[in-house]
Protein backbone atom coordinates (compact mmCIF):
# COMPACT_ATOMS: atom_id res chain seq x y z
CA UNK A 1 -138.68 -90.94 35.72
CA UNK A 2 -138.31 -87.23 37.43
CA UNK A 3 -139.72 -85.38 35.44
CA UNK A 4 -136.34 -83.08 36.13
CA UNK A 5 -134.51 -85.58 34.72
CA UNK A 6 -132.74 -84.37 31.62
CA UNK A 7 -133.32 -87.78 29.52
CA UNK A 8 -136.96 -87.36 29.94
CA UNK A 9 -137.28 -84.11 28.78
CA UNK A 10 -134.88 -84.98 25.90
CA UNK A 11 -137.21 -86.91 24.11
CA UNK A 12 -139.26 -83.67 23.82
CA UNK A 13 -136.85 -81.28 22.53
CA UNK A 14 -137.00 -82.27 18.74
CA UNK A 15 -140.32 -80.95 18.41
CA UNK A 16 -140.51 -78.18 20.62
CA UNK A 17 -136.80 -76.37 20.01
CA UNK A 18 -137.18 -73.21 18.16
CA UNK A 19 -140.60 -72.80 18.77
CA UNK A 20 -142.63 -70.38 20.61
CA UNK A 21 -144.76 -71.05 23.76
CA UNK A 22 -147.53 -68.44 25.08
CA UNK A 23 -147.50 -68.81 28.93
CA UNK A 24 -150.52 -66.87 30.17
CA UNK A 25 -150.16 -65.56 33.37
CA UNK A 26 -152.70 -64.71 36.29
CA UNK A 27 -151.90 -61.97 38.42
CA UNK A 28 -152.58 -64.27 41.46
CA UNK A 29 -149.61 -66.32 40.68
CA UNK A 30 -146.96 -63.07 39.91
CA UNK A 31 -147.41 -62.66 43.70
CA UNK A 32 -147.11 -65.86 44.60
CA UNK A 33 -144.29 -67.41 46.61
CA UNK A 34 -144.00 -69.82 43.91
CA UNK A 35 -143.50 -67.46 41.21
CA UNK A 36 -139.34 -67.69 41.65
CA UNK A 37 -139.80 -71.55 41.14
CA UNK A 38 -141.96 -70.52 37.88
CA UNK A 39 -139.43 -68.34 36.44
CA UNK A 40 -136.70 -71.32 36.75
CA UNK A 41 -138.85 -73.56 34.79
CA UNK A 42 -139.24 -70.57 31.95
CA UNK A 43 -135.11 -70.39 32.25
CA UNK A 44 -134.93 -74.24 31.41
CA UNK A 45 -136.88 -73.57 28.62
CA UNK A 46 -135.13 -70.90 27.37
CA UNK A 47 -131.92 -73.36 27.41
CA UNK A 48 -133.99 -75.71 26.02
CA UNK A 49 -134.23 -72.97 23.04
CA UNK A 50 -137.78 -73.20 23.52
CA UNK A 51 -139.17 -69.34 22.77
CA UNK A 52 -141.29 -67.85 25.53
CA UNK A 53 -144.10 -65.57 25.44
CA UNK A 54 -145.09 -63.89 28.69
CA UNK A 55 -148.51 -62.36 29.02
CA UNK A 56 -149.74 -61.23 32.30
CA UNK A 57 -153.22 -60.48 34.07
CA UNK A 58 -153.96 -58.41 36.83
CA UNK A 59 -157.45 -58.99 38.42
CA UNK A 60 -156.45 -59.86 42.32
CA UNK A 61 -153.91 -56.90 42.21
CA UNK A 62 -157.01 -54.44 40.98
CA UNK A 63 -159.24 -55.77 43.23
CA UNK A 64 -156.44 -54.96 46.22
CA UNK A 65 -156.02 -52.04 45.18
CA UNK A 66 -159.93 -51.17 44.69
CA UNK A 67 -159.91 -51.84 48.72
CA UNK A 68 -157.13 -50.26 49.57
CA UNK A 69 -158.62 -47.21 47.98
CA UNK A 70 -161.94 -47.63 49.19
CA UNK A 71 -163.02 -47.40 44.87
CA UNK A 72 -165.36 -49.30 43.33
CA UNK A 73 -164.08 -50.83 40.38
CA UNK A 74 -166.61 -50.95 37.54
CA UNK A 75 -164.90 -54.68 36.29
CA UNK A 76 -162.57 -56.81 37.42
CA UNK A 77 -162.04 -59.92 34.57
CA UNK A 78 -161.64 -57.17 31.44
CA UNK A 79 -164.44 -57.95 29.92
CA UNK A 80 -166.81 -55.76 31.22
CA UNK A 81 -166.65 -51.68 31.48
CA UNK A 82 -163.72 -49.98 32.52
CA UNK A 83 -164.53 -46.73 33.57
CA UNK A 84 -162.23 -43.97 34.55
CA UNK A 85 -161.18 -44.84 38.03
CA UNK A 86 -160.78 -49.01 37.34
CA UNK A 87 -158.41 -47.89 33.82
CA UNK A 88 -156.11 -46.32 36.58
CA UNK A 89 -156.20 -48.94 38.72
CA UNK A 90 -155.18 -51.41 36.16
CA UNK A 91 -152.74 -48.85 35.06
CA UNK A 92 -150.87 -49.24 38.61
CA UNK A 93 -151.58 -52.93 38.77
CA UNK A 94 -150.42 -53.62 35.53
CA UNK A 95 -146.97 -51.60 35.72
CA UNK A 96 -146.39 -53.28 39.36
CA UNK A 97 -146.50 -56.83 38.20
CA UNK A 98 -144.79 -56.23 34.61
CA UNK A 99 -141.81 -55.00 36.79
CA UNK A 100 -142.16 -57.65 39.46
CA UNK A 101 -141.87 -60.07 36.40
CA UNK A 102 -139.15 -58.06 34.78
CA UNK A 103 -137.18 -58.46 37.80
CA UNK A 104 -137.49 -62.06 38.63
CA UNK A 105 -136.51 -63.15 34.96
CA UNK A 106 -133.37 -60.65 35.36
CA UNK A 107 -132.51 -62.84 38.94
CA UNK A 108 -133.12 -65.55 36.64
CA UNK A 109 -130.22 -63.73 34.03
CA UNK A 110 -133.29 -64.04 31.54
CA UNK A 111 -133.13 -60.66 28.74
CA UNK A 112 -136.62 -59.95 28.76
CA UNK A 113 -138.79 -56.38 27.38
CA UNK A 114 -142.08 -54.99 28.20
CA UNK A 115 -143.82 -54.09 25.47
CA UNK A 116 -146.54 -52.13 23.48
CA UNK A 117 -147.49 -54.76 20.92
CA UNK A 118 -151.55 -55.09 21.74
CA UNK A 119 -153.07 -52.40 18.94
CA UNK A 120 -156.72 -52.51 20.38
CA UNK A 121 -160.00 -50.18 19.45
CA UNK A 122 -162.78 -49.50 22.23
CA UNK A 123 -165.07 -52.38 22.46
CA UNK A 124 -167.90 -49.89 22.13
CA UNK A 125 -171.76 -50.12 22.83
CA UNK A 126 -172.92 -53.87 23.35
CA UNK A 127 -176.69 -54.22 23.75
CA UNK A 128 -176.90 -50.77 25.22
CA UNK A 129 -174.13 -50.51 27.61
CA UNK A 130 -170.71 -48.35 26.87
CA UNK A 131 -167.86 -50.57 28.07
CA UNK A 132 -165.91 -47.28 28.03
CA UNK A 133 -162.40 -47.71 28.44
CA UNK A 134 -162.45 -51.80 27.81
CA UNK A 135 -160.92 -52.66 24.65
CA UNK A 136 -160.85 -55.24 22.03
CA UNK A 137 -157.53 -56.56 20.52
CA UNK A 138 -157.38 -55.25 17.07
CA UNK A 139 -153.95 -56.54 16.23
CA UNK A 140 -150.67 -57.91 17.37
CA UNK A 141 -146.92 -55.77 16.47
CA UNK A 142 -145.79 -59.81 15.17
CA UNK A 143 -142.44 -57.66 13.73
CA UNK A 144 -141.56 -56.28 17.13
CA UNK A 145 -142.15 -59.62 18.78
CA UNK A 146 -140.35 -61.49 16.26
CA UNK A 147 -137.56 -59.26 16.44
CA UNK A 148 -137.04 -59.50 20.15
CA UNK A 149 -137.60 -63.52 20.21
CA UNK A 150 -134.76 -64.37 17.61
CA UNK A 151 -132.54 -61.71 20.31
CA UNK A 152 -133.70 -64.61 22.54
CA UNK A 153 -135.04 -61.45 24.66
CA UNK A 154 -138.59 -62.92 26.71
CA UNK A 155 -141.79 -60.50 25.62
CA UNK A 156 -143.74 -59.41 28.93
CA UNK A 157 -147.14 -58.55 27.80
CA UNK A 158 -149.62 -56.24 30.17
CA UNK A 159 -153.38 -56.54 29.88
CA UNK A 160 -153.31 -53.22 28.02
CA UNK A 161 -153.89 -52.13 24.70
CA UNK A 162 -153.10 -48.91 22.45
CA UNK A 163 -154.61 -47.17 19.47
CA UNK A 164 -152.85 -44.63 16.86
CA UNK A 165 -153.41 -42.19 18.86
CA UNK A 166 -151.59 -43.10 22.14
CA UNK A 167 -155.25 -43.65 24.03
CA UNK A 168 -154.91 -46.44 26.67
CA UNK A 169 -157.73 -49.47 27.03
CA UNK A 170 -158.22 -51.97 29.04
CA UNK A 171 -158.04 -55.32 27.56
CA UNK A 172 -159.35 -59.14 28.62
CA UNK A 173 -155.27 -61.04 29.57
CA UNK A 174 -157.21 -64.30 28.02
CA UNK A 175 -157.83 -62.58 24.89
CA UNK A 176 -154.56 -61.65 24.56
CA UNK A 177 -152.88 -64.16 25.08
CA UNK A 178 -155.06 -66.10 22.22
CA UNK A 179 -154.20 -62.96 19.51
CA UNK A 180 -150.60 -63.27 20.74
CA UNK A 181 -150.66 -67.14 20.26
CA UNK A 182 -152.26 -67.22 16.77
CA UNK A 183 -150.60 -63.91 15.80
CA UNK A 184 -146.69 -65.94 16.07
CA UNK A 185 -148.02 -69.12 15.51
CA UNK A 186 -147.29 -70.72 18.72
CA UNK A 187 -147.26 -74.49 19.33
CA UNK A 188 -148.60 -73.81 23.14
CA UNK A 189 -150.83 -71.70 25.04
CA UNK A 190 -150.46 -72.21 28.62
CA UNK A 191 -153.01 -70.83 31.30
CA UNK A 192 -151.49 -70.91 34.80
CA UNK A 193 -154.01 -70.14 37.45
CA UNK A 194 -154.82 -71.02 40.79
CA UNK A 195 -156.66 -74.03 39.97
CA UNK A 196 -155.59 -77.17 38.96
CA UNK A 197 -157.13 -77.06 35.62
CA UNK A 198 -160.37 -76.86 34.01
CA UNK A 199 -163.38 -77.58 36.05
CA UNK A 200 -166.44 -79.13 35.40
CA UNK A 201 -169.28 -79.74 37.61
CA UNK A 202 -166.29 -79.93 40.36
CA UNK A 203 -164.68 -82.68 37.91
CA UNK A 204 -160.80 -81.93 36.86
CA UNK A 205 -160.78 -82.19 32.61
CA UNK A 206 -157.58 -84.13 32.22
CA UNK A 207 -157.82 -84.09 28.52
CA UNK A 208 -160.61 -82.94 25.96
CA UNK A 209 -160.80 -82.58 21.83
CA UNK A 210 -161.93 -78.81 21.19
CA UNK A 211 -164.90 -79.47 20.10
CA UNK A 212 -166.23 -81.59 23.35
CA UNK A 213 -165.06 -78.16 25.14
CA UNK A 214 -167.26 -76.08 22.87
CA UNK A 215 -169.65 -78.97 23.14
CA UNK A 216 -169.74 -78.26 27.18
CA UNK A 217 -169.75 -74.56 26.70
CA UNK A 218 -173.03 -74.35 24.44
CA UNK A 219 -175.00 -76.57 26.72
CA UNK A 220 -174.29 -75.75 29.94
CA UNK A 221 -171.34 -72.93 30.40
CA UNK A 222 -172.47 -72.87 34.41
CA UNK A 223 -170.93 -76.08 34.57
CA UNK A 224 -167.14 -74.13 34.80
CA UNK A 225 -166.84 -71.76 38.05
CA UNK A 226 -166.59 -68.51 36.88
CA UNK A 227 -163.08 -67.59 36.97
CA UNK A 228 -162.76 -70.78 34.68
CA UNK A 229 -164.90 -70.09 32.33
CA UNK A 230 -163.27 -67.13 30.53
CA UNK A 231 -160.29 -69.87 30.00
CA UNK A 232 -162.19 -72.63 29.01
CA UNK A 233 -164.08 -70.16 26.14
CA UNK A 234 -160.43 -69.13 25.35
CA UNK A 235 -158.91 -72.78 25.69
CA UNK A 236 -161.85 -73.19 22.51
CA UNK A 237 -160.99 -70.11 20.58
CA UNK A 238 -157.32 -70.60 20.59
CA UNK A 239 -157.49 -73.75 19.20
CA UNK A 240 -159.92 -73.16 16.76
CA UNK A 241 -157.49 -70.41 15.85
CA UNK A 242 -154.94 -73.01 15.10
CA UNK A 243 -153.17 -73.71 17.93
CA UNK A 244 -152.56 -77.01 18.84
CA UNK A 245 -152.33 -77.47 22.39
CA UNK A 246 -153.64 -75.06 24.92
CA UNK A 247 -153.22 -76.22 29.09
CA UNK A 248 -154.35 -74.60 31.50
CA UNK A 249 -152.18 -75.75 35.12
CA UNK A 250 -151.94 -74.71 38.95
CA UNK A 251 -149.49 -72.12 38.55
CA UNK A 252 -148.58 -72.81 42.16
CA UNK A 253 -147.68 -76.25 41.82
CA UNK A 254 -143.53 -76.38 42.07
CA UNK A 255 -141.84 -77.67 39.17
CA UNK A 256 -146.06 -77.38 37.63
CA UNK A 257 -144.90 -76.12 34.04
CA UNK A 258 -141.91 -78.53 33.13
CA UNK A 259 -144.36 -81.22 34.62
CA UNK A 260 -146.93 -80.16 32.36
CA UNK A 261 -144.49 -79.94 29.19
CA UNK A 262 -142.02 -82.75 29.54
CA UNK A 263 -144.47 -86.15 30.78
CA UNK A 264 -147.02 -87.52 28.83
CA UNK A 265 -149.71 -87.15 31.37
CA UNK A 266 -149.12 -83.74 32.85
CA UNK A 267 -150.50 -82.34 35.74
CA UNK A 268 -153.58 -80.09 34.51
CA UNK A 269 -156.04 -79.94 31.91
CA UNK A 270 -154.91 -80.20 27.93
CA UNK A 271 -157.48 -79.33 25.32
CA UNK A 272 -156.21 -80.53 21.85
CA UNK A 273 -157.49 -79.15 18.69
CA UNK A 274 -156.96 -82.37 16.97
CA UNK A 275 -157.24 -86.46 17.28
CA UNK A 276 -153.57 -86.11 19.49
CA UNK A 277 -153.97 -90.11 20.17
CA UNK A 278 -153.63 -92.72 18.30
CA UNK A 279 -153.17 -96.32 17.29
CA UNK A 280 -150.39 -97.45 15.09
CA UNK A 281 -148.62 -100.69 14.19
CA UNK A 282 -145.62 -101.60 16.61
CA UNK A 283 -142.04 -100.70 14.92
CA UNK A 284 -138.58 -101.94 16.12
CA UNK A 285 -137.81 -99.01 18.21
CA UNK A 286 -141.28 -100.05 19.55
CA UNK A 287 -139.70 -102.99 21.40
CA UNK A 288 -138.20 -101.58 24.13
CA UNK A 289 -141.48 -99.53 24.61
CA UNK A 290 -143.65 -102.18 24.84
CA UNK A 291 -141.07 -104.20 27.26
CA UNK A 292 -140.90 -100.95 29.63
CA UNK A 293 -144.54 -100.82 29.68
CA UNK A 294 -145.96 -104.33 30.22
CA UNK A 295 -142.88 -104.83 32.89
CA UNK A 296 -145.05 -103.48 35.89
CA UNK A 297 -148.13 -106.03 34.58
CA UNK A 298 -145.33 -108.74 34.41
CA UNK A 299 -144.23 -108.25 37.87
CA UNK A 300 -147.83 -108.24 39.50
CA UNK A 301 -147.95 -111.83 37.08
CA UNK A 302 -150.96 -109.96 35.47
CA UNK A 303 -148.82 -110.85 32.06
CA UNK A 304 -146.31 -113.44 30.74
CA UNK A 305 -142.88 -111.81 30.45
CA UNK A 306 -142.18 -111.46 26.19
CA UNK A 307 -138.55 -111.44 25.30
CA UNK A 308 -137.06 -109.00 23.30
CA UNK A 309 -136.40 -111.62 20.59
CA UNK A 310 -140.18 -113.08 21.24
CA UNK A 311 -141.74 -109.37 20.55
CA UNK A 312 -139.55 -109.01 17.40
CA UNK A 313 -139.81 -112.24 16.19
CA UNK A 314 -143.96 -111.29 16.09
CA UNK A 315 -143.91 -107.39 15.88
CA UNK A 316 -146.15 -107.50 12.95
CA UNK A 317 -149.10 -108.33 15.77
CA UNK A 318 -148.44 -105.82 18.01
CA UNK A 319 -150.13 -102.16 18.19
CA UNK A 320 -149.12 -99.09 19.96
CA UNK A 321 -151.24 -96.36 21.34
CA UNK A 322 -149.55 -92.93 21.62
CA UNK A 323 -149.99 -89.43 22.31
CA UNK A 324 -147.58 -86.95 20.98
CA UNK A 325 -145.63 -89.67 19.60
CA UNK A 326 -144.76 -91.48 22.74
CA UNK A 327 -145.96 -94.77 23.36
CA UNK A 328 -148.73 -95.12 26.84
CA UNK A 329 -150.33 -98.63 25.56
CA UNK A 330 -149.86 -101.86 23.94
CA UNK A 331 -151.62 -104.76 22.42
CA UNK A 332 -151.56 -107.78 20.28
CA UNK A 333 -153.77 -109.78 18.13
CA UNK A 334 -152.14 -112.89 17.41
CA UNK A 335 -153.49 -114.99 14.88
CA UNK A 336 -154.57 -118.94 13.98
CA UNK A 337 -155.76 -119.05 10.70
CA UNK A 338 -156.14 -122.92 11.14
CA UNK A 339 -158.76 -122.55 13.11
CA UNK A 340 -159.88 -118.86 12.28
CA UNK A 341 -159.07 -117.48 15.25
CA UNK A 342 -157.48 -114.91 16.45
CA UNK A 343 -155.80 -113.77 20.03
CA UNK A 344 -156.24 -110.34 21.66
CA UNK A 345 -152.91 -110.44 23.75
CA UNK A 346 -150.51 -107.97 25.54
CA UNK A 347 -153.21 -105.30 26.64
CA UNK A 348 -151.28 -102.39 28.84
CA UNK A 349 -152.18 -99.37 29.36
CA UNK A 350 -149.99 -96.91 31.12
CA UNK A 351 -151.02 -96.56 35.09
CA UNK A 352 -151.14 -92.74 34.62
CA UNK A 353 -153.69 -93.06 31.53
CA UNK A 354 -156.01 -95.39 33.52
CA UNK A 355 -159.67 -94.91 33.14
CA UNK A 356 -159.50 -92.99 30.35
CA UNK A 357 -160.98 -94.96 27.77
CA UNK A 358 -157.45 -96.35 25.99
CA UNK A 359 -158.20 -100.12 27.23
CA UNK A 360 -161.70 -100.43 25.54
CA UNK A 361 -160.44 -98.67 22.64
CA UNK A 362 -157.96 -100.85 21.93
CA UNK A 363 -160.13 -103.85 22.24
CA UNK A 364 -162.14 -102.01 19.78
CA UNK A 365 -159.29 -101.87 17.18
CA UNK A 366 -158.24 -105.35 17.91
CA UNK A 367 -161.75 -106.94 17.33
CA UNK A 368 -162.29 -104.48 14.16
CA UNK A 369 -158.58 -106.30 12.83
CA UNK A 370 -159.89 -109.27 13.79
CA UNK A 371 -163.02 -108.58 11.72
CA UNK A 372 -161.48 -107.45 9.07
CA UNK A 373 -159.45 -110.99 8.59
CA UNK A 374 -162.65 -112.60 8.66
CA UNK A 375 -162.07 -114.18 11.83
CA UNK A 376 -164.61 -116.29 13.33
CA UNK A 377 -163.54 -116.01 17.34
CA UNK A 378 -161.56 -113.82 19.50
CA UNK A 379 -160.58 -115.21 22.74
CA UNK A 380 -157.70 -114.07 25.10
CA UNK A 381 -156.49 -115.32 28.50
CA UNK A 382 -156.32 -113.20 31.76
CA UNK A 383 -155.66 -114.26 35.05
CA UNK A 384 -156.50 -111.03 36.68
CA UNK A 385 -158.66 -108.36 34.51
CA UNK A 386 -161.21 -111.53 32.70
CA UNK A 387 -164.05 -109.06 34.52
CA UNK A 388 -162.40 -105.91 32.31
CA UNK A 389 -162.93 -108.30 28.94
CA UNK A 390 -166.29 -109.16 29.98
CA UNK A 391 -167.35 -106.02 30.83
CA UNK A 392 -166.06 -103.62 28.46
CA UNK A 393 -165.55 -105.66 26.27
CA UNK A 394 -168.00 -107.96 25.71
CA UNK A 395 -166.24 -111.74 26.20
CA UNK A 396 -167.63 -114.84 28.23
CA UNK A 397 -166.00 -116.92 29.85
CA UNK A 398 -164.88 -120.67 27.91
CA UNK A 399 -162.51 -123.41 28.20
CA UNK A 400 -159.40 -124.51 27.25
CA UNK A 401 -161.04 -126.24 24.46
CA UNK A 402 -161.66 -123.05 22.95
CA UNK A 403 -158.43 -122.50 22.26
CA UNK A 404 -156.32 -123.51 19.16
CA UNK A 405 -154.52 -126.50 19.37
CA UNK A 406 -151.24 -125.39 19.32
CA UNK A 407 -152.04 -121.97 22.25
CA UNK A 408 -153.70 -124.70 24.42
CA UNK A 409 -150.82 -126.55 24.36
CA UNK A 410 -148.82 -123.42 25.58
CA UNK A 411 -151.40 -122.70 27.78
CA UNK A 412 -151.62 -125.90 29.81
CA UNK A 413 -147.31 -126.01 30.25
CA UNK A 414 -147.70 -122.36 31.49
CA UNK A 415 -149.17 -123.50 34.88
CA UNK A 416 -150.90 -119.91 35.10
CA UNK A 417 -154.58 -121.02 35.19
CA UNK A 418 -155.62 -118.07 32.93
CA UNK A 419 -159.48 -117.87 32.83
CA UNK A 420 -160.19 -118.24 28.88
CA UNK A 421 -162.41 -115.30 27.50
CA UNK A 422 -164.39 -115.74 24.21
CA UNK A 423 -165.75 -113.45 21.71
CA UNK A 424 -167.93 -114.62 18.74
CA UNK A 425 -167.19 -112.55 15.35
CA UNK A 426 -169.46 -114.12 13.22
């Protein structure tokens, strides 16, 4: 499937129409030659009526403009202290890229607004040190950004922030982005940097539950590069905050965000503030599923081809695995009760959710069912992954004797020479 292909993405737009993504933006990427791209993948979610959020950083355009000036800033993440010359800076910066962005959504014939909506207090004295003119989000104007999403008019959000009495602060783009997120109740919060995701100890995060990410960040933070780890502590506070899926992509990658959004893999790092996966009995829209995703194993003769009428006939053994409700593995457990056995057939797992753990976890599931039917045995055949069962999952190899009767019967006409793997229960 392209992942530009419109009956892909349709599959998707149930659950996402009418709600209201947070796309976090580094400055690095406003400048980028692939920005343009970006902003077309922001228009097809705008047709998609998919809400969009825009909140921008500025970092690389201060630190330009810090050597172009010959200035030292005092900070450039927006965390640390802002003093008088850096505010200015990110003044300019931040008014440069807002209208950059501004202008590439109107080439885009996207309505879009810059707005005032941070309401932020200085951050004050910590452990000593006046952070000056760094500030801390106090609230989000959720009325004025309401008002201007239902308009279907696109938010651009500086790394600024404003108190009652008009006073100016600089304020973190991450942090933002998280108050904005939980402040509309946002399905998505999406970082797009200049990496390809989340980092740690030079490994790519593909996928993580929150608290494995906070688990990381208490006992050993160093392991992220550090400009990763303000989004990694943000990809934990924003879903602790209640949103429930924050990404964090190459924002250079062409086509990155509808990847990212419309395939069940995606191309970055997704960190999930709930059990996203799971394994549920096989239903009748399941069938086609399950034929579409074994068909690759039945080519490469790694499985017998099931007919549509053969899965149906026996849907009540079969189990899908799925994240956000869309099928990425299969498998069976056929069983004897003659003989008080039981079959762990039809494992598939997706090719682009190998070695992630779904194969051994379904083996898991099948041998608890199996348990919990007070089988005795669990055996399944395997002409080319018999090392996977013994491996992970704990099978040696038997004989056709081990088999029931009536499968050994099958087994012998089939002409496939399946190595037969056996599990004791009991």
């Amino acid at each position: 499937m392209k992942l530009t292909d419109l009956r892909g993405i349709l599959q998707y737009i149930p659950q996402f129409r009418e709600k209201t993504f947070v796309l976090a933006v580094d400055g690095a990427i406003v400048t980028d030659e692939n920005f343009a791209t970006l902003l077309l993948d922001v228009a097809v979610l705008r047709s998609l009526n998919i809400r969009v959020v825009l909140v921008h950083g500025a970092s690389a355009q201060i630190r330009d403009l810090a050597g172009e000036q010959n200035i030292k800033a005092s900070d450039l993440a927006g965390a640390g202290v802002t003093d008088a010359a850096t505010l200015k800076l990110a003044l300019t910066a931040a008014n440069r890229l807002t209208h950059e962005i501004l202008e590439g959504l109107s080439a885009n014939d996207l309505r879009a607004a810059s707005t005032n909506v941070i309401i932020a207090h200085p951050m004050g004295i910590i452990q000593g040190v006046d952070h000056l003119f760094t500030g801390k989000v106090e609230r989000v104007d959720t009325e004025l950004l309401h008002t201007l999403l239902t308009q279907g008019i696109i938010p651009v959000i500086p790394p600024l922030g404003f108190d009652g009495d008009g006073r100016t602060y600089r304020v973190n783009s991450d942090g933002v982005a998280v108050a904005v997120a939980e402040a509309i109740k946002a399905i998505k919060l999406i970082f797009l940097t200049s990496n390809d995701g989340l980092m740690y100890n030079g490994q790519l995060i593909r996928q993580m539950l929150v608290a494995e990410l906070e688990k990381l960040l208490l006992q050993n933070s160093a392991g992220f590069p550090p400009e990763l780890l303000s989004k990694a502590q943000h990809a934990a506070a924003a879903c602790k905050a209640g949103i429930p899926r924050v990404h964090a992509i190459n924002g250079k990658v062409d086509e990155g965000l509808l990847a990212e959004v419309f395939s069940n893999d995606g191309i970055g790092t997704l960190i999930y503030a709930n059990e996203y996966q799971q394994i549920r009995p096989a239903k009748k829209k399941d069938v086609r599923a399950i034929q579409l995703l074994t068909k690759a194993a039945v080519e490469a003769d790694e499985l017998v081809k099931r007919t549509r009428a053969t899965i149906e006939k026996n849907l009540g053994d079969y189990f899908i695995f799925e994240i956000d409700k869309n099928p990425v593995a299969c498998v069976a457990l056929h069983v004897y009760p003659e003989q008080n056995k039981g079959e762990l057939a039809c494992l598939y797992v997706n090719a682009s959710h190998e070695n992630q753990g779904i194969g051994r976890k379904l083996i898991q599931f099948i041998e608890n069912k199996a348990r919990e039917a007070g089988l005795n045995d669990l055996f399944a055949l395997s002409t080319q992954a018999f090392t996977y069962f013994q491996s992970k999952g704990g099978f040696v190899e038997g004989a056709s004797d081990d088999l029931p009767p009536v499968r050994r019967e099958k087994y012998e006409q089939s002409g496939r020479n399946s190595k037969v793997l056996i599990k004791k229960l009991k």
